[in-house]
Protein backbone atom coordinates (compact mmCIF):
# COMPACT_ATOMS: atom_id res chain seq x y z
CA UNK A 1 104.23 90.10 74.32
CA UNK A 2 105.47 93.52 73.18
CA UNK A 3 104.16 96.68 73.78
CA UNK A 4 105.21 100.51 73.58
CA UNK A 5 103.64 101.76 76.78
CA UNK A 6 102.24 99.28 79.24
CA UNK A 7 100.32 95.65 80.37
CA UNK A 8 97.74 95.41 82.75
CA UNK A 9 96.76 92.00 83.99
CA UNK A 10 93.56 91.87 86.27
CA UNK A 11 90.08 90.02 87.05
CA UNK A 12 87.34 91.54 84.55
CA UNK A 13 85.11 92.36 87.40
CA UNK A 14 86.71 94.95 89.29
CA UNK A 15 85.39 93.93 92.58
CA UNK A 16 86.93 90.66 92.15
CA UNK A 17 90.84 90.55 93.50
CA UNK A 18 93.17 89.45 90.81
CA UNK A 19 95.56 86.56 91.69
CA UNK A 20 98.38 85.22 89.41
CA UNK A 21 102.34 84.47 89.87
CA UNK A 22 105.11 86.54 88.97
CA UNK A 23 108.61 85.37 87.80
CA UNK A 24 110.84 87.72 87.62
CA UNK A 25 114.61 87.94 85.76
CA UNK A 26 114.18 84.03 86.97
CA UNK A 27 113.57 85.05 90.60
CA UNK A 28 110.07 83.60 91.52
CA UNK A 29 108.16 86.00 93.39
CA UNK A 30 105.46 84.08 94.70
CA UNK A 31 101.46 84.13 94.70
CA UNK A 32 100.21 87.92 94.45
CA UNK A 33 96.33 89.04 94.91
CA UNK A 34 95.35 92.24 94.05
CA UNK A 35 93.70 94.91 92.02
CA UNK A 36 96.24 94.31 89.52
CA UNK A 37 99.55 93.74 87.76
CA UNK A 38 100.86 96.93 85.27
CA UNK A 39 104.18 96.57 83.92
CA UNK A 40 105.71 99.42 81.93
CA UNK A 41 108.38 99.79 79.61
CA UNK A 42 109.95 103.61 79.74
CA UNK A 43 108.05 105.01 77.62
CA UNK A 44 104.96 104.34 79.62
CA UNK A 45 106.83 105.37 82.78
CA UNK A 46 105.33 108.63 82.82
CA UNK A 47 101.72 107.69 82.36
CA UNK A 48 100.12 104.92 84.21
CA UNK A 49 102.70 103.58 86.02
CA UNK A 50 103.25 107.13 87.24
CA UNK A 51 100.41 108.10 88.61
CA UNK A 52 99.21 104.53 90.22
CA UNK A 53 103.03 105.01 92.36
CA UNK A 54 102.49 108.74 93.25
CA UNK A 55 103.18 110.30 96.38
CA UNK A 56 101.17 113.31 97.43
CA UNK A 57 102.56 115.48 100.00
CA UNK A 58 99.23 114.77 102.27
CA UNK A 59 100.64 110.99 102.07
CA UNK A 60 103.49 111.70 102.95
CA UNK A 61 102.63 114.02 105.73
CA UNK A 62 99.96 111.05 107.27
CA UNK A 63 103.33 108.47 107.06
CA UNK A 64 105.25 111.17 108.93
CA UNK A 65 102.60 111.06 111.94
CA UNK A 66 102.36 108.03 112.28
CA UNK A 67 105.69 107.29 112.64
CA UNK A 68 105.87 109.95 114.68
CA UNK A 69 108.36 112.76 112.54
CA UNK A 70 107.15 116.16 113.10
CA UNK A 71 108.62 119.57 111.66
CA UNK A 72 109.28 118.76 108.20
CA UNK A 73 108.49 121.82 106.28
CA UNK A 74 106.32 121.78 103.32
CA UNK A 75 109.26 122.41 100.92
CA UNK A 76 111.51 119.45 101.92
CA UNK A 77 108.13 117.09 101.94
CA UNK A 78 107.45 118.68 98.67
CA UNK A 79 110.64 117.64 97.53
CA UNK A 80 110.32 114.43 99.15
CA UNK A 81 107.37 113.47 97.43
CA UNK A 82 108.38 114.33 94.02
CA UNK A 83 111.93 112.23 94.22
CA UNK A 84 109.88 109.14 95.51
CA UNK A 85 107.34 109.36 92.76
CA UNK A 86 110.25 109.84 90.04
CA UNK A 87 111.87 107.19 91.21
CA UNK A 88 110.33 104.82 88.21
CA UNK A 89 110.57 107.29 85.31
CA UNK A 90 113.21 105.41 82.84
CA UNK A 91 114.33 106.37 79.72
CA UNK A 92 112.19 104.45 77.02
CA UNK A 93 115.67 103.14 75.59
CA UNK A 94 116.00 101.14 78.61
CA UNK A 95 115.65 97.85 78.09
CA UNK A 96 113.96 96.65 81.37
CA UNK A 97 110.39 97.06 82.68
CA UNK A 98 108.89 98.00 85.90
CA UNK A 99 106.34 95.96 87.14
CA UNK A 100 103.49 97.31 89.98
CA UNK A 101 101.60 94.92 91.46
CA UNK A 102 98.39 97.17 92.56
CA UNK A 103 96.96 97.39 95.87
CA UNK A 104 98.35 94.20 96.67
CA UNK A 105 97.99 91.86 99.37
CA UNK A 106 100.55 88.91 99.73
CA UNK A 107 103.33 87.60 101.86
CA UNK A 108 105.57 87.46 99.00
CA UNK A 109 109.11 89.10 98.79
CA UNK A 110 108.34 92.29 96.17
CA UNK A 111 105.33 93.55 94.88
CA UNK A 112 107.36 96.10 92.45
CA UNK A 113 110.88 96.65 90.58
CA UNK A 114 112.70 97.01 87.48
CA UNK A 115 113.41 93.72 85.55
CA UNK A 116 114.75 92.39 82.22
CA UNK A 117 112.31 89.04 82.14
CA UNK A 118 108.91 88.86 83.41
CA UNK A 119 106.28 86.01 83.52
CA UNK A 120 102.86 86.07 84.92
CA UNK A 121 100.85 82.98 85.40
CA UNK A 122 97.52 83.56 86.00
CA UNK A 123 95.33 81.72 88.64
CA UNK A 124 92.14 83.50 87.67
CA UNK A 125 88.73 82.76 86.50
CA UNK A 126 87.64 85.75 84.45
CA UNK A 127 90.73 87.72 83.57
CA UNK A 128 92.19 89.83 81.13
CA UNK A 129 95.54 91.56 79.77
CA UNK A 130 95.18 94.87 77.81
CA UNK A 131 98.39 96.07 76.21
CA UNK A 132 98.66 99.78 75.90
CA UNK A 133 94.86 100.76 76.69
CA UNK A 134 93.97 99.13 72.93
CA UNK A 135 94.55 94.86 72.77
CA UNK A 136 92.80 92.61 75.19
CA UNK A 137 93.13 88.98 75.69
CA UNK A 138 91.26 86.98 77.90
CA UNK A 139 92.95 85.11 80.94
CA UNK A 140 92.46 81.87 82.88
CA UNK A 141 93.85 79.75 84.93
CA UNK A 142 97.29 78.74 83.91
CA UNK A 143 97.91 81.43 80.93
């Protein structure tokens, strides 16, 4: 499937977790549930993608606690935050993807990354992909 900005691949009903399998560049990843899949080319790499991966300072500052680092100042955390939530914008000449699996649950190995190939396999009832916010398709079990 081609698209210019992003797919999203999750359960119709949004109180419903989403469940499907991801192979990736070969590699497969395993059973994921979750809110759902997006997986973005570069040029959607400052949109959805972006702002579903963001890192607010307050996050950050909550991880620091809890793993107990204190006296960061607010300009390095700024900082901090900003290169971790960057970390996925790609040129939109790039020829990979990065895929996000949202809010996910699973014992599987990666729930995100760049990759050349992807294919998802869905194991849901009452699905749907929508390819950049405009084409939907319905999903089932085994598509």
């Amino acid at each position: 499937m081609l698209c210019l900005n992003e797919v999203f691949c999750a359960e119709r009903d949004v109180s419903s977790a989403s469940r499907y399998c991801i192979l990736k560049d070969g590699l497969d990843l395993g059973v994921f549930k979750s809110s759902g899949l997006i997986v973005s080319t570069g040029t959607g790499s400052t949109g959805w993608l972006y702002g579903a991966r963001q890192l607010t300072v307050k996050q950050l500052e909550e991880i620091q606690g809890i793993m107990g680092s204190l006296n960061v100042d607010e300009a390095t955390n700024d900082a901090l935050a900003r290169n971790l939530s960057e970390e996925t914008i790609f040129p939109r000449t790039d020829n990979r993807m990065y895929f996000y699996v949202r809010e996910g649950f699973s014992m599987t190995r990666m729930s995100e990354g760049f990759c050349k190939h992807i294919k998802i396999t869905s194991e849901m009832l009452n699905g749907q992909v929508v390819v950049d916010a405009w084409y939907h398709r319905d999903l089932s079990i085994g598509d």
